[in-house]
Protein backbone atom coordinates (compact mmCIF):
# COMPACT_ATOMS: atom_id res chain seq x y z
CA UNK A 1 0.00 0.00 0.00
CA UNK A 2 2.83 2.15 0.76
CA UNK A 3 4.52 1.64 -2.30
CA UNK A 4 1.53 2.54 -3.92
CA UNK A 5 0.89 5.73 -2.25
CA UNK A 6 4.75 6.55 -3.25
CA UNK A 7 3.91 5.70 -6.40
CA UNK A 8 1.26 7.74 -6.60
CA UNK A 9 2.62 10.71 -5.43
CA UNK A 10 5.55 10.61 -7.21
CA UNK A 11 3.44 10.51 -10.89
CA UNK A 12 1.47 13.86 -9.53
CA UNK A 13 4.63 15.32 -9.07
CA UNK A 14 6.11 14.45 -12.25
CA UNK A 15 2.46 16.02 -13.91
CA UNK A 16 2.72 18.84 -12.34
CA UNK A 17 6.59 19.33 -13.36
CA UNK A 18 5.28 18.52 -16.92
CA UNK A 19 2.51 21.36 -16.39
CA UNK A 20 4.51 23.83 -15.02
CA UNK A 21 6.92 23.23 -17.30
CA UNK A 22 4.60 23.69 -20.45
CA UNK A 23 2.25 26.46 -19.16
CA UNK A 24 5.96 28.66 -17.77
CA UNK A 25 7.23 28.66 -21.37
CA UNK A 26 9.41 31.70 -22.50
CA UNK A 27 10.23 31.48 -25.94
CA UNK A 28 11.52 33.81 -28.74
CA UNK A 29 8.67 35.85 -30.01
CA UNK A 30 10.89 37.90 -32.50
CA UNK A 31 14.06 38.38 -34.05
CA UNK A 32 15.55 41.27 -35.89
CA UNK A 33 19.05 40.10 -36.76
CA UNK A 34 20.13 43.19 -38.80
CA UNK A 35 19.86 45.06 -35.19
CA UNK A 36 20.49 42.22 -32.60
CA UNK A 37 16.84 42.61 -31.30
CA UNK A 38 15.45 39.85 -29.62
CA UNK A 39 11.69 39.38 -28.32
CA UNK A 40 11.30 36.89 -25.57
CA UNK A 41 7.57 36.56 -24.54
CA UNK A 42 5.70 34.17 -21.83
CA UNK A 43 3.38 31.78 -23.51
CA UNK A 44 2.10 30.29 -20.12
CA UNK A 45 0.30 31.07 -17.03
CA UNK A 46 2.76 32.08 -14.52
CA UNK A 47 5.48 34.50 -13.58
CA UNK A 48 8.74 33.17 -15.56
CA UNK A 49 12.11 34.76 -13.85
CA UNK A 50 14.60 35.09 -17.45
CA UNK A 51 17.57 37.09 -15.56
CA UNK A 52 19.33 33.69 -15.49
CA UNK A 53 18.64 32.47 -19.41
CA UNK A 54 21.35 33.02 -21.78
CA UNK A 55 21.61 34.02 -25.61
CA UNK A 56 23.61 31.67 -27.80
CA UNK A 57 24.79 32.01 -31.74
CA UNK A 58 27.80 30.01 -31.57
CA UNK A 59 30.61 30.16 -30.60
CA UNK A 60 28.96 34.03 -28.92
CA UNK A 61 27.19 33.84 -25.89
CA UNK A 62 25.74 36.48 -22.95
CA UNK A 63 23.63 35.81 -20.19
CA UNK A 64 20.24 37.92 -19.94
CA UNK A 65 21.12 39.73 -16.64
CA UNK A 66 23.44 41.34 -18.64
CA UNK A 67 21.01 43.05 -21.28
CA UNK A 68 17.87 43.73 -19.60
CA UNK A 69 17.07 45.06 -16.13
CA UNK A 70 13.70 42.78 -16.48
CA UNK A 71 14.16 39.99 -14.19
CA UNK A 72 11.02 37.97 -14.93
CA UNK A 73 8.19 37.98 -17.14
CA UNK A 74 4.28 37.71 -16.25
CA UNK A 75 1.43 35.52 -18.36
CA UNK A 76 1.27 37.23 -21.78
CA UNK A 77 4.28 39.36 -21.19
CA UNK A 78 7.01 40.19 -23.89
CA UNK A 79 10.67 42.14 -23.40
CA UNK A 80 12.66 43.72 -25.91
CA UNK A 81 16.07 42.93 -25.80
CA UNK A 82 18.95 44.88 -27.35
CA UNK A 83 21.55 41.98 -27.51
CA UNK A 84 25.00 41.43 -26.83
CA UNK A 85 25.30 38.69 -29.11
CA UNK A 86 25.58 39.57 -33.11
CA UNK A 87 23.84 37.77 -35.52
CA UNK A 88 24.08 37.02 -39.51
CA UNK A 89 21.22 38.95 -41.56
CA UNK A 90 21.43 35.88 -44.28
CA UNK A 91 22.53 33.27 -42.42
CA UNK A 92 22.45 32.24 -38.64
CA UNK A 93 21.10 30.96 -35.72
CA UNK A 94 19.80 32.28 -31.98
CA UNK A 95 19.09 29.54 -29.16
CA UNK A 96 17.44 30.56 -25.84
CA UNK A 97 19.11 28.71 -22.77
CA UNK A 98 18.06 28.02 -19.35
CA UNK A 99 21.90 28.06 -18.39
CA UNK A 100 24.83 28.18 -20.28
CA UNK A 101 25.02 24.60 -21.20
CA UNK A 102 24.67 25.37 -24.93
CA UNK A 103 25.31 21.95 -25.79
CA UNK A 104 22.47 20.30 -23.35
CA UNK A 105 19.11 19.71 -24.57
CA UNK A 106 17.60 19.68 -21.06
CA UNK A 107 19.08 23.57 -20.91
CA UNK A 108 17.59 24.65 -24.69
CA UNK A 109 14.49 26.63 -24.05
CA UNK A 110 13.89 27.65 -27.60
CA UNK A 111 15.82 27.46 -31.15
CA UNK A 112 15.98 29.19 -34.47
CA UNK A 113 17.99 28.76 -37.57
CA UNK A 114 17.40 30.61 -41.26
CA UNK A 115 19.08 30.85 -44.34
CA UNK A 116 20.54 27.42 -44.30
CA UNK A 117 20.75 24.08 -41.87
CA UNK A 118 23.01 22.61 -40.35
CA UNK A 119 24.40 25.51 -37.40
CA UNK A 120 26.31 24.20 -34.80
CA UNK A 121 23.28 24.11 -32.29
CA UNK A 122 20.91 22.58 -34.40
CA UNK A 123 21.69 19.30 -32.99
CA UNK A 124 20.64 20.39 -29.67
CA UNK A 125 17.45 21.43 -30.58
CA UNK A 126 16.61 18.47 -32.81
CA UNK A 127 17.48 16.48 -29.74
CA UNK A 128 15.23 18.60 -27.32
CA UNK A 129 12.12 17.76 -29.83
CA UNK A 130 12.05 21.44 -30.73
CA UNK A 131 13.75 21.66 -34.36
CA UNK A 132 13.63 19.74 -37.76
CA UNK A 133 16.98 18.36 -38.82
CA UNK A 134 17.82 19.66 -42.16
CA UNK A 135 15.34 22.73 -41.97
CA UNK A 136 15.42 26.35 -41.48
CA UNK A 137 13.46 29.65 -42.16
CA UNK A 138 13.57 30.66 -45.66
CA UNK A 139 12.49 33.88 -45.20
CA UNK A 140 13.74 37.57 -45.22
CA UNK A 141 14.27 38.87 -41.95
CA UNK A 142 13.30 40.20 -39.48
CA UNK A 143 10.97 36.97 -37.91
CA UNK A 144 7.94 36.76 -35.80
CA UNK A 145 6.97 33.43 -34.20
CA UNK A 146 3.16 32.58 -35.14
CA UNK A 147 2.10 30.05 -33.24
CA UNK A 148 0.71 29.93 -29.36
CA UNK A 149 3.77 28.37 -27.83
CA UNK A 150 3.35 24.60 -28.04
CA UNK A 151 4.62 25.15 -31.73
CA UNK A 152 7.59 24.13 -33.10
CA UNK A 153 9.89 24.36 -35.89
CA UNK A 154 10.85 26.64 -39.04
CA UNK A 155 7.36 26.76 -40.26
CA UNK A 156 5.89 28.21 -37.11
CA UNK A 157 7.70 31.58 -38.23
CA UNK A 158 6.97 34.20 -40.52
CA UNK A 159 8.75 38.03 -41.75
CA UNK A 160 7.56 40.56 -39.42
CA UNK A 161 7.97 44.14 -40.32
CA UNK A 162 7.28 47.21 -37.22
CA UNK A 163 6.39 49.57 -39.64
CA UNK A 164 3.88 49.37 -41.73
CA UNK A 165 1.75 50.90 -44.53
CA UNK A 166 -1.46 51.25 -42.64
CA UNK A 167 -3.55 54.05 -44.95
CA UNK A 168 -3.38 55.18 -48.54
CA UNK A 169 -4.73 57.67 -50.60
CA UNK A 170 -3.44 57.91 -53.66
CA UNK A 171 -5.57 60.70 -55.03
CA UNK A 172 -3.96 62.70 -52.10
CA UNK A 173 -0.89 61.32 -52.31
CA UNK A 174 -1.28 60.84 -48.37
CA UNK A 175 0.75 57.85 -46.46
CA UNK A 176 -0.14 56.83 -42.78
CA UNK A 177 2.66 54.61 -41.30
CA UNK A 178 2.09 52.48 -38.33
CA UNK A 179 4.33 50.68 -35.43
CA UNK A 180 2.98 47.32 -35.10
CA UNK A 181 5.62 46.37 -33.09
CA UNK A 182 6.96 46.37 -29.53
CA UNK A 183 9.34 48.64 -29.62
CA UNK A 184 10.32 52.54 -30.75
CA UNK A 185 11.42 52.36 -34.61
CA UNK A 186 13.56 55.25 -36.57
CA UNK A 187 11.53 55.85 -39.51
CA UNK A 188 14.25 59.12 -41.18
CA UNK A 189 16.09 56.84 -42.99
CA UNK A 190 12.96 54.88 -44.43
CA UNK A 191 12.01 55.69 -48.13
CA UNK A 192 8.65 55.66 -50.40
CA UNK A 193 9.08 53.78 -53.75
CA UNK A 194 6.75 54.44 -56.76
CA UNK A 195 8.65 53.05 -59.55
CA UNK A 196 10.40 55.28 -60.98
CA UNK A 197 9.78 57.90 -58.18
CA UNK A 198 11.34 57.65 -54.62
CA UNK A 199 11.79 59.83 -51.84
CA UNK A 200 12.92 59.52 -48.27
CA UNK A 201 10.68 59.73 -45.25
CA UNK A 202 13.20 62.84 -44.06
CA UNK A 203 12.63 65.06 -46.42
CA UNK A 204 8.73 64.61 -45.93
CA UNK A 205 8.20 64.57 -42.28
CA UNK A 206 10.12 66.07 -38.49
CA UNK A 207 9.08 63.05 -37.59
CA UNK A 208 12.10 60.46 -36.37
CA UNK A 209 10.70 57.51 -34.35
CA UNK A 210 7.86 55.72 -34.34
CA UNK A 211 6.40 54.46 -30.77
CA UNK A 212 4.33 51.20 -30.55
CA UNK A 213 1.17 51.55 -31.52
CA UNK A 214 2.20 54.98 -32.76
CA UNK A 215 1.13 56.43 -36.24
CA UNK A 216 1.79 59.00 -38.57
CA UNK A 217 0.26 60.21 -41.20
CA UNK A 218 2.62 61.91 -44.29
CA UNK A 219 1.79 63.88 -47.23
CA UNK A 220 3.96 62.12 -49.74
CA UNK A 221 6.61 63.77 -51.91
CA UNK A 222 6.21 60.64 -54.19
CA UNK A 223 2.86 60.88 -56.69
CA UNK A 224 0.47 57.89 -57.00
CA UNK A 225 -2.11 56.91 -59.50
CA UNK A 226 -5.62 57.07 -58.39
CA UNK A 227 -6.80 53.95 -60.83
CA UNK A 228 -3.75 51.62 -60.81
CA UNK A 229 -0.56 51.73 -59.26
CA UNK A 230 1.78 50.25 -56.74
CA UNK A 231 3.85 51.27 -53.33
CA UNK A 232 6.91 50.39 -51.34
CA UNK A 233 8.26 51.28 -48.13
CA UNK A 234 11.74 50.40 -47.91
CA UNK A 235 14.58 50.71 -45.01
CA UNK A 236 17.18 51.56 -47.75
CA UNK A 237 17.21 53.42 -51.14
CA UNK A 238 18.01 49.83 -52.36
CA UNK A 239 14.49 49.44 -54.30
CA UNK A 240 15.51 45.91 -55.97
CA UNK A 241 16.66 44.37 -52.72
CA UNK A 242 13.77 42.10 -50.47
CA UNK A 243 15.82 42.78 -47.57
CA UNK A 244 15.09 46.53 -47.90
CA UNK A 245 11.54 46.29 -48.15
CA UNK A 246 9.14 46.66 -45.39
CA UNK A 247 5.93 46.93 -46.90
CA UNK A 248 4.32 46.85 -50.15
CA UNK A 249 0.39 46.87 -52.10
CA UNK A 250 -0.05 47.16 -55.32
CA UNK A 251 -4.01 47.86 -56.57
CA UNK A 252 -5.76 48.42 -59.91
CA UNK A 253 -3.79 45.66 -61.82
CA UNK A 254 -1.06 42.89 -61.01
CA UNK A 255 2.59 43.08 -62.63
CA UNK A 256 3.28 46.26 -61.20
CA UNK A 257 7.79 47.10 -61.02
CA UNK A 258 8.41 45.87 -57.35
CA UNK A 259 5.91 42.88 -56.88
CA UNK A 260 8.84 40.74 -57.69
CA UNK A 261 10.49 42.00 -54.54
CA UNK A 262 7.76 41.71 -53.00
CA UNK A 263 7.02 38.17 -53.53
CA UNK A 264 10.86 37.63 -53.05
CA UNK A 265 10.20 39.03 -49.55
CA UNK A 266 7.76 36.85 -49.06
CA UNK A 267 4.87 39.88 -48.35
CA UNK A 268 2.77 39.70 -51.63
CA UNK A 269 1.55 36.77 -53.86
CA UNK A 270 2.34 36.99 -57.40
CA UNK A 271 -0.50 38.54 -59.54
CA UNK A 272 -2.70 39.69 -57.03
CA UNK A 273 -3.68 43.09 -55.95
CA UNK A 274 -6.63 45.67 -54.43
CA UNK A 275 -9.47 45.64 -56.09
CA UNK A 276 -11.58 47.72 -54.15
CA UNK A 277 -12.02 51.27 -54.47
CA UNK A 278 -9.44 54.13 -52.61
CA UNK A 279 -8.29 55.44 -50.22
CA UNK A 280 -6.85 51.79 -48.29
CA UNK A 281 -6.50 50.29 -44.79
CA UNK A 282 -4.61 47.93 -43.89
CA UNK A 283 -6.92 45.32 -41.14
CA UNK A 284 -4.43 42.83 -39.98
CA UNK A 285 -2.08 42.87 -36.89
CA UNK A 286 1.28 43.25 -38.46
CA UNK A 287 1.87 39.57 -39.35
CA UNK A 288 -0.51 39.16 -41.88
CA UNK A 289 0.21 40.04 -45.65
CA UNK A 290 -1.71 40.15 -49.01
CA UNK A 291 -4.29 42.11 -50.43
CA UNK A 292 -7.27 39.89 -48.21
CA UNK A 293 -5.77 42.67 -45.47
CA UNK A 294 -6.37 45.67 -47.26
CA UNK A 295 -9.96 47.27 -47.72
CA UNK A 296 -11.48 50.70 -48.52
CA UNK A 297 -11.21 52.84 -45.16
CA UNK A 298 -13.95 52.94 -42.46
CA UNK A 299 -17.08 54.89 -42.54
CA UNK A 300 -15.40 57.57 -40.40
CA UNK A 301 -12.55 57.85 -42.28
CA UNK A 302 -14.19 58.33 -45.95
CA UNK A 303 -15.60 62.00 -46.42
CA UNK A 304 -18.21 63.06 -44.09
CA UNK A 305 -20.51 64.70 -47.21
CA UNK A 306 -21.17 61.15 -48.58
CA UNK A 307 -24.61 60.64 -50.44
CA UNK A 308 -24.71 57.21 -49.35
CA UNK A 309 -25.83 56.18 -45.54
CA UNK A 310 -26.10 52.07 -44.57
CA UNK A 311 -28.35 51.06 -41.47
CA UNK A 312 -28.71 49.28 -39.38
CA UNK A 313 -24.71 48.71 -39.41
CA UNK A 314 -23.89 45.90 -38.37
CA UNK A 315 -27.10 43.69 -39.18
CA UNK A 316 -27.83 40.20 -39.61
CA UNK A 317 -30.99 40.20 -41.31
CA UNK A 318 -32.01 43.66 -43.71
CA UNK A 319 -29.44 46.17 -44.86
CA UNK A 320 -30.71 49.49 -45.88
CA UNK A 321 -28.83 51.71 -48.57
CA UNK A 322 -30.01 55.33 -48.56
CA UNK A 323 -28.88 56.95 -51.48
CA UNK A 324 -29.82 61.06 -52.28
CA UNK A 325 -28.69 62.73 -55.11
CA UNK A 326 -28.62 59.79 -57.24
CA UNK A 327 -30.72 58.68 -59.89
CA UNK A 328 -32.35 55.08 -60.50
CA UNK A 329 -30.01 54.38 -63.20
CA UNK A 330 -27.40 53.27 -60.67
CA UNK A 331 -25.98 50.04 -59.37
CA UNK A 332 -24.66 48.09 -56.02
CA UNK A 333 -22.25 45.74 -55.95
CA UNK A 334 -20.74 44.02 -52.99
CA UNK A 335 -17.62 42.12 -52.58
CA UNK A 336 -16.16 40.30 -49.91
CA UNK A 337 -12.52 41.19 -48.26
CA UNK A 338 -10.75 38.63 -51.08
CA UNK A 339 -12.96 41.08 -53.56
CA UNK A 340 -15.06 38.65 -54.73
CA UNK A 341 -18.51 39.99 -55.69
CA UNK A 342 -21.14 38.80 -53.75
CA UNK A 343 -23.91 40.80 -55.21
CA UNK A 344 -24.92 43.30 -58.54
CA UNK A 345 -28.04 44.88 -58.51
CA UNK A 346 -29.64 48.43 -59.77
CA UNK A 347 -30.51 50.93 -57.44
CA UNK A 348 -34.40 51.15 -56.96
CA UNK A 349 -36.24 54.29 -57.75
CA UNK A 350 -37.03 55.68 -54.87
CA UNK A 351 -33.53 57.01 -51.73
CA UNK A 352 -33.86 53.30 -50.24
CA UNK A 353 -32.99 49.77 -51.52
CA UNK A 354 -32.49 46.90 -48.98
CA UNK A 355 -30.76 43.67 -49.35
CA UNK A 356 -31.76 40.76 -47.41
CA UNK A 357 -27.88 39.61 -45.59
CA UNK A 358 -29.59 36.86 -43.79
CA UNK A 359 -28.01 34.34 -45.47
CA UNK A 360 -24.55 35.69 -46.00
CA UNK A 361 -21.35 34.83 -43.56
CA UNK A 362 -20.45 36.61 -40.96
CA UNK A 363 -17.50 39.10 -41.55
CA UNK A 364 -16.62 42.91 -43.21
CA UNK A 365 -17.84 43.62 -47.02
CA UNK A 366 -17.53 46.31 -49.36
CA UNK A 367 -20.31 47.98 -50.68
CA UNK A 368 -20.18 49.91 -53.63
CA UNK A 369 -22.77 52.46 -55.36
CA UNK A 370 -21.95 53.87 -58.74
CA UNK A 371 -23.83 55.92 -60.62
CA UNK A 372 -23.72 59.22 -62.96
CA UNK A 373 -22.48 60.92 -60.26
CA UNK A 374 -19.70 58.86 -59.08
CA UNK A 375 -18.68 56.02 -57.35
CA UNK A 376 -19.03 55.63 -53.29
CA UNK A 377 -17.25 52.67 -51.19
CA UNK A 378 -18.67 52.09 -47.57
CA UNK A 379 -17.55 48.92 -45.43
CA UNK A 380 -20.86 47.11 -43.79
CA UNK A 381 -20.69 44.23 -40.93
CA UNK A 382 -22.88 41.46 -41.29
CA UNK A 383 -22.81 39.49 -37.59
């Protein structure tokens, strides 16, 4: 009976090591090699102390304590940290240690390699269950991690850029750039690409640095086309180069001079672009990419003097269109965020039309009145 009990006791122990040790997880939630920035984050449920973890890229090494005065992190909780340790933009690897036994997989907390396989710590991780042998990121930098933190491996990551494009009007040649990120970002030496036109951020706005969750809105130096036409943000003046480009949309048609680097980035899929009406948002977070992020901006944001009004917004059964100033020999189309077109259908005689949403899925659409007068974009919610 005794042994039993023992027994016993000694499994709930060894579940509730395995439980802490899942739900106290710090792991790498970014990496910015070109400035030695490193994200650690808390993927569990309890305080995590880090002071004693240590950065590896072999044969360089520094503990924690020495590049952060955070000593632990809560639930949820991320750090930015300016590291000691240099790393390859093309080529490299980072591992996260519990101590500085870099070449035990009981110490390995966390493990990434890009550019190529085969770094000298990629045994370690294969060994701790964390890493692919053979594989690594093949991505531009900088990388985000994607998953929820029971995740592993090279496909779990993804390019993350702070600074985005978040609004654009092309027919007032007006750029709003946002920090999705965690930490401040100098935006001087950034440049606006409109092939063949450039310009750098400088010479447009006083504005240096970005804040998280800052924005800034800048009346471009560089002209865009209202119908068709494309945009880069870039890091550099090198326009050809993926690993100077932050950001990029292209709208109107496909083909456009930079979606090459684009797609080379990794940031854009080949022959795709906006095909709803200006000005643009972006909606995503910061990770995602592609044109299914990008819609016409919000009610609030189009011009207050619009002729068209939708109620009730959001709805789940009848949406009403009030139209004034427009004659009956107009038309509504909706599309969905991947712009395909859910509806076509003339405008009835009198300010009102409805269309029954009842049956549609839930989610943002785009509805669009043309007419004699014009053309009018407003976003509806059907919940």
């Amino acid at each position: 009976m005794k042994k039993n009990y023992l027994l016993k006791t000694a499994l709930l122990a060894l579940a509730f090591f395995c439980l802490y040790s899942l739900n106290a997880q710090v792991r790498i939630s970014k990496l910015d090699p070109a400035t030695n920035s490193v994200t650690l984050k808390n993927y569990g449920n309890t305080n995590v102390p880090i002071s004693g973890y240590w950065f590896c890229n072999y044969p360089a090494y520094g503990q924690v304590s020495s590049m952060t005065s955070v000593t632990s992190l809560d639930p949820d909780e991320e750090v930015n940290i300016a590291s000691s340790v240099n790393f390859a933009v093309a080529d490299g690897e980072f591992g996260l240690y519990n101590s500085n036994s870099f070449g035990s997989s009981a110490a390995i907390e966390d493990y990434i390699q890009w550019g190529s396989a085969g770094h000298q710590r990629e045994s370690v991780a294969v060994a701790k269950g964390i890493w692919n042998s053979g594989t690594f990121v093949d991505l531009a930098a900088p990388f985000a991690y994607s998953g929820t933190g029971s995740q592993n491996g090279a496909d779990q990551w993804i390019t993350f850029r702070s600074v985005r494009i978040y609004r654009l009007d092309p027919a007032t040649n007006s750029v709003t750039l946002k920090n999705f990120g965690s930490s401040a970002v100098n935006i001087s030496g950034y440049w606006f690409c409109n092939f063949p036109s450039y310009g750098q951020v400088s010479s447009m706005t006083s504005t240096v640095m970005l804040n998280p969750d800052e924005e800034i809105n800048i009346a471009s130096s560089v002209n865009f086309a209202v119908a068709d036409g494309e945009f880069g943000l870039y890091n550099t003046n090198s326009f050809g180069s993926s690993t100077a480009m932050e950001d990029y949309i292209q709208w109107g048609s496909a083909g456009h001079q930079r979606e090459s680097v684009a797609v080379a980035k990794g940031i854009w899929d080949t022959n795709t672009f906006i095909n709803v009406s200006p000005p643009f948002e972006y909606t995503g977070n910061g990770s995602q990419d592609g044109v299914a992020f990008w819609s016409t901006l919000s009610i609030n944001d189009l011009e207050q003097q619009s002729t068209v009004k939708l109620y009730p917004n959001p709805s789940n059964s009848v949406l009403h269109i009030q139209t004034q100033n427009i004659n009956s020999n107009g038309t509504i189309e909706v599309y969905n965020l991947l712009g395909k077109k859910v509806l076509s259908q003339q405008l009835n005689s009198s300010e009102t039309s409805q269309i029954n949403v009842s049956n549609w899925d839930d989610g943002l659409y785009l509805i669009k009145i043309s007419s004699e007068n014009g053309e009018d974009t407003k976003r509806f919610i059907k919940q």
